[in-house]
N, C-alpha and C. Protein backbone atom coordinates (compact mmCIF):
# COMPACT_ATOMS: atom_id res chain seq x y z
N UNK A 1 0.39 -3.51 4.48
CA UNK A 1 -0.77 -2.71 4.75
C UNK A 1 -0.40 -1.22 4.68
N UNK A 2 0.53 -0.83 5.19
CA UNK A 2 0.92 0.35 4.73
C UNK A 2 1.23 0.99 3.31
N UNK A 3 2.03 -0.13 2.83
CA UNK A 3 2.19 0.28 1.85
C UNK A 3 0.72 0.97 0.68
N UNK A 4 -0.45 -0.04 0.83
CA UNK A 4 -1.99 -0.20 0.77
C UNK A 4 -2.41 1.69 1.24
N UNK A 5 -2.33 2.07 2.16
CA UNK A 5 -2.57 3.42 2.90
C UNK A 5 -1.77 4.27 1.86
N UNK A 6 -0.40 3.91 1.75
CA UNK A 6 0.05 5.36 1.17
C UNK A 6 -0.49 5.48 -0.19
N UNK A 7 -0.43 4.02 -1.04
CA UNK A 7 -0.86 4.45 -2.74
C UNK A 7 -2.10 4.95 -2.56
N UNK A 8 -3.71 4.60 -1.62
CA UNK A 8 -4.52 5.47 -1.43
C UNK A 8 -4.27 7.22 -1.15
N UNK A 9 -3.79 7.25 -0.33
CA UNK A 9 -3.68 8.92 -0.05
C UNK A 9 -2.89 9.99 -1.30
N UNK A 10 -2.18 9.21 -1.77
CA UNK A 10 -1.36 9.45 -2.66
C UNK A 10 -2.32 9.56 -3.91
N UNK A 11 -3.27 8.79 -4.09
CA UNK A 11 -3.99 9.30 -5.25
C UNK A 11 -5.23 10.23 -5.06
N UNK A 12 -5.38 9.87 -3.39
CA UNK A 12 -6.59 10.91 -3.10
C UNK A 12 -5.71 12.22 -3.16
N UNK A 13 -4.64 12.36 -2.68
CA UNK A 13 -4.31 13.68 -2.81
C UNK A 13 -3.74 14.35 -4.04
N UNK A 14 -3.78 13.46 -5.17
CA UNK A 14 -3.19 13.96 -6.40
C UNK A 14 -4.54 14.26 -6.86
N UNK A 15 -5.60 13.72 -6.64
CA UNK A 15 -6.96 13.85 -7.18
C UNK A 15 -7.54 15.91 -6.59
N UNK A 16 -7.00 15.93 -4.91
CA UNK A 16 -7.22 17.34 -4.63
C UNK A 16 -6.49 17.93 -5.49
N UNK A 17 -5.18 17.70 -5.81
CA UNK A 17 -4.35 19.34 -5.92
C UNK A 17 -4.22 18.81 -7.49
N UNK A 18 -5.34 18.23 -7.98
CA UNK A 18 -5.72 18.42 -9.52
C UNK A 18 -6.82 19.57 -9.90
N UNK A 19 -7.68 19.66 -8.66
CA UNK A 19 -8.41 20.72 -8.87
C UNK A 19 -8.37 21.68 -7.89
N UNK A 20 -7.16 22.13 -7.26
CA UNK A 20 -6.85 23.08 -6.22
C UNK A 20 -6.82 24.42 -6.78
N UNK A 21 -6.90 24.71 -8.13
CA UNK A 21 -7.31 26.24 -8.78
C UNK A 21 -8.72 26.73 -8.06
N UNK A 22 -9.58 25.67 -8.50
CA UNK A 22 -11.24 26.72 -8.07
C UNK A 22 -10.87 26.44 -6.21
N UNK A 23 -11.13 27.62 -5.72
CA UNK A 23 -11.54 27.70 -4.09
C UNK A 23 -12.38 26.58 -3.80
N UNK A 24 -11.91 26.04 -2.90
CA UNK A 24 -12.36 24.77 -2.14
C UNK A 24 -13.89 25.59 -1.35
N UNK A 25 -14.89 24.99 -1.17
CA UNK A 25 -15.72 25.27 -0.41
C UNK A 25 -16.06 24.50 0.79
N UNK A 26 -16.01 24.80 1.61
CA UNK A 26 -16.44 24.17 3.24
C UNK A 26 -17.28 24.16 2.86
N UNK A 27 -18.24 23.13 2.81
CA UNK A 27 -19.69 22.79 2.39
C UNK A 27 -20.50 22.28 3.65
N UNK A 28 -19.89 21.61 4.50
CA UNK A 28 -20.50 20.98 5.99
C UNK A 28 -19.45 20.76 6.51
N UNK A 29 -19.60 20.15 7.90
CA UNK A 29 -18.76 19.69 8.91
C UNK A 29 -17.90 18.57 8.30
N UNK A 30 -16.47 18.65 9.24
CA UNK A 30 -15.91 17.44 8.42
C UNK A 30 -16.22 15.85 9.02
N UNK A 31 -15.90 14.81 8.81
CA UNK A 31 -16.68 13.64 9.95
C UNK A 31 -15.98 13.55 11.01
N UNK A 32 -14.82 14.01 11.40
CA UNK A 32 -13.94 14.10 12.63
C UNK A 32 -14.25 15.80 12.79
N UNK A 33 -15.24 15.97 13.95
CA UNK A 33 -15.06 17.30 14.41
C UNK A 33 -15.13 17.63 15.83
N UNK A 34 -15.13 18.89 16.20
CA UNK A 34 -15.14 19.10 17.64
C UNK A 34 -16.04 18.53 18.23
N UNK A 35 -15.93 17.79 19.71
CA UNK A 35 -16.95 17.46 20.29
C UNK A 35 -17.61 16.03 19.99
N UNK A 36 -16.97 15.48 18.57
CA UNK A 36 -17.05 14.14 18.34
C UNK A 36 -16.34 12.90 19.40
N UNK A 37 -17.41 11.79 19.85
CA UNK A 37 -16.78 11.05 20.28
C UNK A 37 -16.85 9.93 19.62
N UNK A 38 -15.76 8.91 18.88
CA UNK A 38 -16.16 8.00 18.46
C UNK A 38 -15.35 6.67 18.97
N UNK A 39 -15.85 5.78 18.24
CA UNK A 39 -15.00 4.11 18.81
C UNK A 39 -15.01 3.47 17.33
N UNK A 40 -13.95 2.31 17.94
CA UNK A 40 -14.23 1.37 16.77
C UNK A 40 -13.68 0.06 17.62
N UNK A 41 -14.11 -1.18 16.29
CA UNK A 41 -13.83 -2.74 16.93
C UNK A 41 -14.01 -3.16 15.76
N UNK A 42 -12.81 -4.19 15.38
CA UNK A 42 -12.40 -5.28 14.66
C UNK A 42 -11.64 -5.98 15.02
N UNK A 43 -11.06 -6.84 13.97
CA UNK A 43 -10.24 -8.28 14.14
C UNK A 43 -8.82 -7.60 13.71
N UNK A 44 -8.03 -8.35 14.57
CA UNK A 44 -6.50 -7.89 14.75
C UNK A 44 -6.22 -8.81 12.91
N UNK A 45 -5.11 -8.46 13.03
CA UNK A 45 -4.01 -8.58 12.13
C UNK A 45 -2.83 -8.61 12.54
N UNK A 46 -2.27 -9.70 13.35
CA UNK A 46 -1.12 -9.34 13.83
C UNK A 46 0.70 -10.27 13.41
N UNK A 47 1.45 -10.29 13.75
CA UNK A 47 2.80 -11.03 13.65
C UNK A 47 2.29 -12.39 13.97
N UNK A 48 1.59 -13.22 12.55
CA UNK A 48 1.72 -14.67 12.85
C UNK A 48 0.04 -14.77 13.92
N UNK A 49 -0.53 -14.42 14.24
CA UNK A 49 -1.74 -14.49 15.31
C UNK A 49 -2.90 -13.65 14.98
N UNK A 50 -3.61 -13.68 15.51
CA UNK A 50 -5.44 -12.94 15.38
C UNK A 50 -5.78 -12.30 16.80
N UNK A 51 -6.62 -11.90 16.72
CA UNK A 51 -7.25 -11.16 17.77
C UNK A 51 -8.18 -10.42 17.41
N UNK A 52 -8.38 -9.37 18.97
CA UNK A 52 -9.34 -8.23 18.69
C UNK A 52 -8.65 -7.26 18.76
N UNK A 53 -9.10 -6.07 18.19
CA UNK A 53 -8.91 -4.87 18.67
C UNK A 53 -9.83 -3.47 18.69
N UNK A 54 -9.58 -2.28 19.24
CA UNK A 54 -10.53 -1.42 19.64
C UNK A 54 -9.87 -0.05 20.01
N UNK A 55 -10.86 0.97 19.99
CA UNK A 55 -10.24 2.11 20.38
C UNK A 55 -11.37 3.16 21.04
N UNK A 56 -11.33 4.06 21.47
CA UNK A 56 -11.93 5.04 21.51
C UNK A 56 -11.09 6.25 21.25
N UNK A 57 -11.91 7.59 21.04
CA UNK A 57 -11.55 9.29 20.39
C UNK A 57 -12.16 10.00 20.54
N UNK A 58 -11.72 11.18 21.09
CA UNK A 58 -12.43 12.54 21.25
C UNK A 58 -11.83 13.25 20.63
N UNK A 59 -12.47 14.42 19.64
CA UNK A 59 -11.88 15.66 18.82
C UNK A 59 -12.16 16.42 19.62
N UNK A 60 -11.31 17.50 19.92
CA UNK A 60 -11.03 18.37 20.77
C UNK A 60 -11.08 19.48 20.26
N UNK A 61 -10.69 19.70 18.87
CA UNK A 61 -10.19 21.33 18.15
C UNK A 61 -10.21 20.84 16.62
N UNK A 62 -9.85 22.11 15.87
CA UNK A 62 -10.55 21.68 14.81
C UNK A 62 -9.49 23.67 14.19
N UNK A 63 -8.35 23.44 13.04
CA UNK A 63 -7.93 24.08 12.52
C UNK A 63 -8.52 24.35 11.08
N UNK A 64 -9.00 25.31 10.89
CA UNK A 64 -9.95 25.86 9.25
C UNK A 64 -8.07 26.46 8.49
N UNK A 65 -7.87 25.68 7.39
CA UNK A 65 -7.37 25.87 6.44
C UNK A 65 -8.10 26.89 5.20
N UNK A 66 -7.95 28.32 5.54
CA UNK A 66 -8.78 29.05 3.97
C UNK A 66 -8.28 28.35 3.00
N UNK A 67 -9.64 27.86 2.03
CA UNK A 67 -9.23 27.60 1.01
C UNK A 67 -8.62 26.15 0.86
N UNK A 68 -8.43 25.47 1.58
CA UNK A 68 -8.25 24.28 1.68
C UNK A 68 -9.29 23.44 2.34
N UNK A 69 -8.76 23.07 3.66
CA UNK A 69 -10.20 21.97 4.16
C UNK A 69 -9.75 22.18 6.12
N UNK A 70 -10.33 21.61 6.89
CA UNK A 70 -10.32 21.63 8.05
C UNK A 70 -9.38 20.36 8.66
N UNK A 71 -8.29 20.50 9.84
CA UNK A 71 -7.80 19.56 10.19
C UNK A 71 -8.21 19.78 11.86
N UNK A 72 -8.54 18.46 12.28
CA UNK A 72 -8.94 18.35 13.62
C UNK A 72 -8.00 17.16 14.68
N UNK A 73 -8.26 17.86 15.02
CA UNK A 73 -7.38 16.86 16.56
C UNK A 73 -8.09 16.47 17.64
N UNK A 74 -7.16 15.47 17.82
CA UNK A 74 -8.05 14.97 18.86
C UNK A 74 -7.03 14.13 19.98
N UNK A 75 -8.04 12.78 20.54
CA UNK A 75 -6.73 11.64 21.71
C UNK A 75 -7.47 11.08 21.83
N UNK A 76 -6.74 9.75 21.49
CA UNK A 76 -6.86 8.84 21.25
C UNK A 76 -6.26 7.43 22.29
N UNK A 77 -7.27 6.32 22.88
CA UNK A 77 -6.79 5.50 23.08
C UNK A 77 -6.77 4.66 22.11
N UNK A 78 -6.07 3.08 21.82
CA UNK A 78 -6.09 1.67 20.82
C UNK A 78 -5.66 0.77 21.92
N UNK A 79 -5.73 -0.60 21.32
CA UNK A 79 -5.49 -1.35 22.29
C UNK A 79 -6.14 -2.68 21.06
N UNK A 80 -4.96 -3.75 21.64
CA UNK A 80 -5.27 -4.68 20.85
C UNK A 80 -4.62 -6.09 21.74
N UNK A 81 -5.82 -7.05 21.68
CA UNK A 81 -5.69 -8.36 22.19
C UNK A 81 -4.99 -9.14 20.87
N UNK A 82 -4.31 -10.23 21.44
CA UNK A 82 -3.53 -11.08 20.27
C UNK A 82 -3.71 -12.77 20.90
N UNK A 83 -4.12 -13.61 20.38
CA UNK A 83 -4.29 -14.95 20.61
C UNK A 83 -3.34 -15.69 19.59
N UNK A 84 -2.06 -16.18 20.14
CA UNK A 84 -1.22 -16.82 19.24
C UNK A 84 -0.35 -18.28 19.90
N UNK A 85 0.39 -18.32 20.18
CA UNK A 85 1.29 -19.23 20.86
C UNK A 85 1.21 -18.87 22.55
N UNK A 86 0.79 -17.48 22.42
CA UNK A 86 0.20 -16.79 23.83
C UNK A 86 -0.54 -15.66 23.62
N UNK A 87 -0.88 -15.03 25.28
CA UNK A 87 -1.61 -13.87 25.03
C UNK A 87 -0.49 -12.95 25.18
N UNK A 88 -1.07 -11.62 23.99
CA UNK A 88 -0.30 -10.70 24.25
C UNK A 88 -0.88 -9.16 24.23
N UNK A 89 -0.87 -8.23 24.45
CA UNK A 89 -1.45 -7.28 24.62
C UNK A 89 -0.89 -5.72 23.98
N UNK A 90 -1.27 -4.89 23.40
CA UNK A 90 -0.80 -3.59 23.37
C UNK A 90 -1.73 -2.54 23.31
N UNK A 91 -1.39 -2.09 24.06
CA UNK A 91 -2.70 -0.81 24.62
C UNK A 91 -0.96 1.06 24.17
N UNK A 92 -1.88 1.75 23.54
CA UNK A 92 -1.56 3.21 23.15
C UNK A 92 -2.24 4.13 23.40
N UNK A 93 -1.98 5.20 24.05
CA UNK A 93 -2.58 6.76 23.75
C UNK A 93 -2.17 7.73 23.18
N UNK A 94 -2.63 7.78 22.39
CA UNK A 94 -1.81 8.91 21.05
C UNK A 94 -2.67 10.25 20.85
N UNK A 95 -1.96 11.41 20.66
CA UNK A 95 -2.67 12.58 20.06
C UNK A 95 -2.95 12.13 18.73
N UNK A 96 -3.94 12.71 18.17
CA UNK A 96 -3.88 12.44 16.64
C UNK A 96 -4.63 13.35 15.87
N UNK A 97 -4.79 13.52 14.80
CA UNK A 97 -5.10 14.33 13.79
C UNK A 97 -5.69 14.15 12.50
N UNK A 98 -6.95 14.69 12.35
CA UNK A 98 -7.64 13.90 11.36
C UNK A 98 -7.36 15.07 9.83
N UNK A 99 -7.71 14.24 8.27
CA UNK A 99 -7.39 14.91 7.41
C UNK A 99 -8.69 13.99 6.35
N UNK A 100 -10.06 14.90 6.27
CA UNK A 100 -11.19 14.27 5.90
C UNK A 100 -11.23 14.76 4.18
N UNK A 101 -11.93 14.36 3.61
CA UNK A 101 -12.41 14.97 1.92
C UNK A 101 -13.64 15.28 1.99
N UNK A 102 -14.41 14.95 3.05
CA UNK A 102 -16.15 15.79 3.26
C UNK A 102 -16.40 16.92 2.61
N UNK A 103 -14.97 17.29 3.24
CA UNK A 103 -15.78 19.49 2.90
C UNK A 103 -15.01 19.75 1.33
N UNK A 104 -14.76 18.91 1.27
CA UNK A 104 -14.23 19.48 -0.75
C UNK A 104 -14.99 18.89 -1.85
N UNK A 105 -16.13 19.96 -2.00
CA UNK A 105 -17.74 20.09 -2.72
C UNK A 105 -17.33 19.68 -4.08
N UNK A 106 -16.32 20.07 -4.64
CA UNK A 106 -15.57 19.94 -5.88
C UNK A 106 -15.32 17.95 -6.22
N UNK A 107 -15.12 17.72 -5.40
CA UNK A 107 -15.27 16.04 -5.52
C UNK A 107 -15.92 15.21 -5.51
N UNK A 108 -16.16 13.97 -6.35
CA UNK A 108 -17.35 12.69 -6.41
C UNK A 108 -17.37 12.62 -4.66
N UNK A 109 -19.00 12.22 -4.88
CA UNK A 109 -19.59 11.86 -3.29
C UNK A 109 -18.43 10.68 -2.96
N UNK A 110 -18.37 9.64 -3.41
CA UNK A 110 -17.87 8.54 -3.02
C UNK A 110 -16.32 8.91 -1.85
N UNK A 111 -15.77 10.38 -2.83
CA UNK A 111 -14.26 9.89 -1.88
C UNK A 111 -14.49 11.24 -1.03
N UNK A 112 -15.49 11.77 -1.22
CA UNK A 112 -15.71 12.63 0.20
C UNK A 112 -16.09 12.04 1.31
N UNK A 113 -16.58 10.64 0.89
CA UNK A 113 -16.79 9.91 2.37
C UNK A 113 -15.36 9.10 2.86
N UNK A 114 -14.15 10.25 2.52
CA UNK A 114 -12.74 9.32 3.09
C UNK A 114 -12.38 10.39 4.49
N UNK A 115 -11.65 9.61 5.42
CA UNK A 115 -10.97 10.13 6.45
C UNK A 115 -9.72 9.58 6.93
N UNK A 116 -8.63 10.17 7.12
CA UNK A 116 -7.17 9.94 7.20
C UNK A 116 -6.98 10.39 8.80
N UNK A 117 -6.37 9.84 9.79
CA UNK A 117 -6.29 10.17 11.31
C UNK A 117 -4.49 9.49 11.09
N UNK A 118 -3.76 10.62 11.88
CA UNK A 118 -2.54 10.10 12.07
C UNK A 118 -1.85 10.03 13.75
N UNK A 119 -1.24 9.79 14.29
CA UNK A 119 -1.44 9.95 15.89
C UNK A 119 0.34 9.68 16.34
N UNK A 120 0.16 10.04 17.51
CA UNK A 120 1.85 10.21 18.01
C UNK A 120 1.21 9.87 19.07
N UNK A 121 2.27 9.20 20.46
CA UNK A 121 1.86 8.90 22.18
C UNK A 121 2.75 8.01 22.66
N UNK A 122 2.50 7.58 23.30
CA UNK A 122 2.84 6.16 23.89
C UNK A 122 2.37 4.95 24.60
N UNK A 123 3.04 4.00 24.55
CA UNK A 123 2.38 2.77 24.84
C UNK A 123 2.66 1.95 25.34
N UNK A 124 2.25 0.79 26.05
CA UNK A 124 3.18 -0.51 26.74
C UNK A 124 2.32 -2.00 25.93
N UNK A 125 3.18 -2.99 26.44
CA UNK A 125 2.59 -4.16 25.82
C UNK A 125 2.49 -5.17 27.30
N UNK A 126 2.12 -6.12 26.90
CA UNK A 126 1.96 -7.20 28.21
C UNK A 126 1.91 -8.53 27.27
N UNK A 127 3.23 -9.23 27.56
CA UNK A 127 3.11 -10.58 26.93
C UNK A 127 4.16 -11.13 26.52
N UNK A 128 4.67 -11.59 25.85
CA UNK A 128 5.79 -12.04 25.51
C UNK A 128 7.04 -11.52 25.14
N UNK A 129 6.64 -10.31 24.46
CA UNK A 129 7.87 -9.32 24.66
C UNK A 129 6.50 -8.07 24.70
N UNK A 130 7.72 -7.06 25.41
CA UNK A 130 6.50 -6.15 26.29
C UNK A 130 7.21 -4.73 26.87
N UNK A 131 6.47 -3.68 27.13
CA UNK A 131 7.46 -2.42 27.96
C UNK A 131 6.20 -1.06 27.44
N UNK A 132 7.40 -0.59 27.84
CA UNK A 132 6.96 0.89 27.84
C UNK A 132 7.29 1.99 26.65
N UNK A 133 6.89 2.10 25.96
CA UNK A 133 7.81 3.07 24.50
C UNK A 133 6.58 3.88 23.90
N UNK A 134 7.76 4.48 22.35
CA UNK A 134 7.08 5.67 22.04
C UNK A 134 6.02 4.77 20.98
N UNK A 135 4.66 5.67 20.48
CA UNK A 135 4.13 4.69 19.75
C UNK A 135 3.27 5.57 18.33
N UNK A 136 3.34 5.14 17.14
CA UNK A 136 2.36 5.57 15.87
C UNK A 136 1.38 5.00 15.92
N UNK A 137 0.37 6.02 15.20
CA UNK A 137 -0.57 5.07 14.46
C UNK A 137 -1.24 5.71 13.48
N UNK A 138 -1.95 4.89 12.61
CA UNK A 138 -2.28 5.85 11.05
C UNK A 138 -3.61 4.78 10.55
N UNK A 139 -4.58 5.23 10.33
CA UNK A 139 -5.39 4.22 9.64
C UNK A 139 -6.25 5.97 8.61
N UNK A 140 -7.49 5.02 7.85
CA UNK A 140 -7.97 5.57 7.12
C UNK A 140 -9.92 4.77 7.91
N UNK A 141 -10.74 5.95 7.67
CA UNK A 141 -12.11 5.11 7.17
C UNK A 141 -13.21 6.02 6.27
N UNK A 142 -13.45 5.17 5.79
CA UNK A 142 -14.87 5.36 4.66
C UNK A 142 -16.04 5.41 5.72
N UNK A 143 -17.07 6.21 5.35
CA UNK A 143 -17.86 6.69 6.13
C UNK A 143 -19.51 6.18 5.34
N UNK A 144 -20.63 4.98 5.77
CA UNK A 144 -20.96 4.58 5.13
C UNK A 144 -22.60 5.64 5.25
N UNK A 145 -22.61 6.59 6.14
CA UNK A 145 -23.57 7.42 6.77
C UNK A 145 -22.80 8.18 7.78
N UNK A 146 -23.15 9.13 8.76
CA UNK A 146 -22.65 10.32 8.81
C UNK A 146 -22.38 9.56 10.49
N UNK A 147 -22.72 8.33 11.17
CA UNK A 147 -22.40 8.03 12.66
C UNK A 147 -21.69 6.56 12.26
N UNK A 148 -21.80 6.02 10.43
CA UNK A 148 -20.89 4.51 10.93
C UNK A 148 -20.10 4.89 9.68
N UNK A 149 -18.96 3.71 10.08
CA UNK A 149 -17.53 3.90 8.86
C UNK A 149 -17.17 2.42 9.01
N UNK A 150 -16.41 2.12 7.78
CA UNK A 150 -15.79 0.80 7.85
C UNK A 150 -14.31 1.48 8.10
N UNK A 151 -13.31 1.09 8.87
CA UNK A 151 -12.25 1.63 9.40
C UNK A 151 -10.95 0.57 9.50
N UNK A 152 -9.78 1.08 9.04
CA UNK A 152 -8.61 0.08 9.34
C UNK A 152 -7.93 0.70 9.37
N UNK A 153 -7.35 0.22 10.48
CA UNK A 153 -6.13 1.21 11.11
C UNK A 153 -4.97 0.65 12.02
N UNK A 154 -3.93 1.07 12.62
CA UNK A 154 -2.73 0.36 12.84
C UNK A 154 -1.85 1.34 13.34
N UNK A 155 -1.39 0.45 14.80
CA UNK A 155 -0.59 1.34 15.51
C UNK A 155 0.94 0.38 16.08
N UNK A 156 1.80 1.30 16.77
CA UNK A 156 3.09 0.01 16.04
C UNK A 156 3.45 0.89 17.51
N UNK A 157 3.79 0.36 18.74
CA UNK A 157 4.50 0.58 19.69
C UNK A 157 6.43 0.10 19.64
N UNK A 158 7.06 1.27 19.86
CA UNK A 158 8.50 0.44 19.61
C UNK A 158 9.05 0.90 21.82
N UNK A 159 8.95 -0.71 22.20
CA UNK A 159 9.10 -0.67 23.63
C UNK A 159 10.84 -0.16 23.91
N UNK A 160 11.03 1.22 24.67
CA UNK A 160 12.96 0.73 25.08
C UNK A 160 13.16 -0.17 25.26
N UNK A 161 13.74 -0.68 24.43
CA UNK A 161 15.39 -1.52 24.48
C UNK A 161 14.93 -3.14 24.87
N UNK A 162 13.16 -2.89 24.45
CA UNK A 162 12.51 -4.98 24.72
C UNK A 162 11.56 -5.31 23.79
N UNK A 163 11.90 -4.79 22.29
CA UNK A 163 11.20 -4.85 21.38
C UNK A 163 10.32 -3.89 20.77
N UNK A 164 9.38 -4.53 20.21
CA UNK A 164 8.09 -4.16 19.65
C UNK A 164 6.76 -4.38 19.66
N UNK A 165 6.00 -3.58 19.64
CA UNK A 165 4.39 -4.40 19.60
C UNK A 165 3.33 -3.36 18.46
N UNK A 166 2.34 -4.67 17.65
CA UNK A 166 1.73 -3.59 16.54
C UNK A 166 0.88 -4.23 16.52
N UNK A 167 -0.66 -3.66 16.22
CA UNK A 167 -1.82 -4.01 16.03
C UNK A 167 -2.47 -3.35 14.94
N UNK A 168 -3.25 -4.40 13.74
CA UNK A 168 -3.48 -4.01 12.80
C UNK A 168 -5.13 -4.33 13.12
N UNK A 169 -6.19 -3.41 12.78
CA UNK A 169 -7.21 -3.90 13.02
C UNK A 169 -8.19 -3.32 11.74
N UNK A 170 -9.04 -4.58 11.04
CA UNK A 170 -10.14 -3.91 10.25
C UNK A 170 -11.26 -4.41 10.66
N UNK A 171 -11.76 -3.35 10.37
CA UNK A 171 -13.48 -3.45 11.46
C UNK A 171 -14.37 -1.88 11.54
N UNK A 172 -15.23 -1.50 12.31
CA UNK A 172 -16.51 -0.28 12.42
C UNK A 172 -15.78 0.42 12.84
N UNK A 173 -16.11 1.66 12.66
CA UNK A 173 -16.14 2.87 13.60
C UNK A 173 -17.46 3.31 13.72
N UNK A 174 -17.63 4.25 14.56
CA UNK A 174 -18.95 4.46 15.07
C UNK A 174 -18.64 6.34 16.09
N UNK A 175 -19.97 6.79 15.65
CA UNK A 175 -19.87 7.76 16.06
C UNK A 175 -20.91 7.83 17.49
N UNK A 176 -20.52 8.35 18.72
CA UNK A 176 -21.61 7.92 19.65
C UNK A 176 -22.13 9.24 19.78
């Protein structure tokens, strides 16, 4: 799945800095902005098992790149149920940082409705192997109207010194 994320960004971003000569225009807001609160819920993807998973986000700030595009930040909870041989759990709070194609007027509608969020924090698990550690997470969503998105995204807790825990989830986002 990652691998899936990077050849996307990788062509969305060869697609920007193909036409990074003409000045980019801020045309509207980007879909991650200040004062946004959003959520999402889908079906896990996990090591061998299924589940749910979910999150909520608040953007907090919001950096204007002249000439480029706007990057916003925000914090983030995730959290993901796992139904397998047992229950297992991993819940994260991460800062994170969004990187949208909205405001670059210069591009087909279609991939201006993309958004890239990357996040740093930490996290614990509850279940079969389990703790306290540092944790990523990185997803992408397509935005199908300006309050819903189809969204997949994935966060990977690495616990000190008692493993690992990662939740892959595709499913809504939603703007409230």
């Amino acid at each position: 799945m990652k691998k899936l994320f990077a050849v996307i960004a990788l062509l969305c971003m060869a697609t920007v800095f193909a036409t990074a000569e003409a000045p980019v225009g801020n045309t509207s807001r980007p879909h991650a902005d200040v004062g946004d609160l959003m959520v999402n819920v889908g079906a896990n993807m996990g090591w061998g098992s299924f589940g749910l998973g979910g999150g909520v986000e608040y953007i907090f700030a919001k950096w204007d790149i002249p000439n480029f595009a706007p990057l916003t930040f925000g914090t983030a909870a995730k959290a993901g149920l796992f139904f397998g041989n047992s229950l297992h759990t991993d819940i994260a709070a991460l800062g994170t940082m969004h990187f949208g194609l909205k405001t670059f007027s210069s591009l087909p509608a279609f991939l201006r409705n993309f958004d890239w969020y990357y996040g740093l924090g930490v996290g614990f698990g509850i279940g079969d192997t389990g703790g306290f550690g540092l944790s990523t997470g990185t997803g992408i969503s397509y935005y199908l109207n300006p309050k819903l998105a189809l969204n997949a995204d994935y966060f990977y807790t690495n616990y000190f010194g008692a493993g690992a825990g990662s939740s892959g989830t595709l499913g809504i986002k939603m703007e409230l």
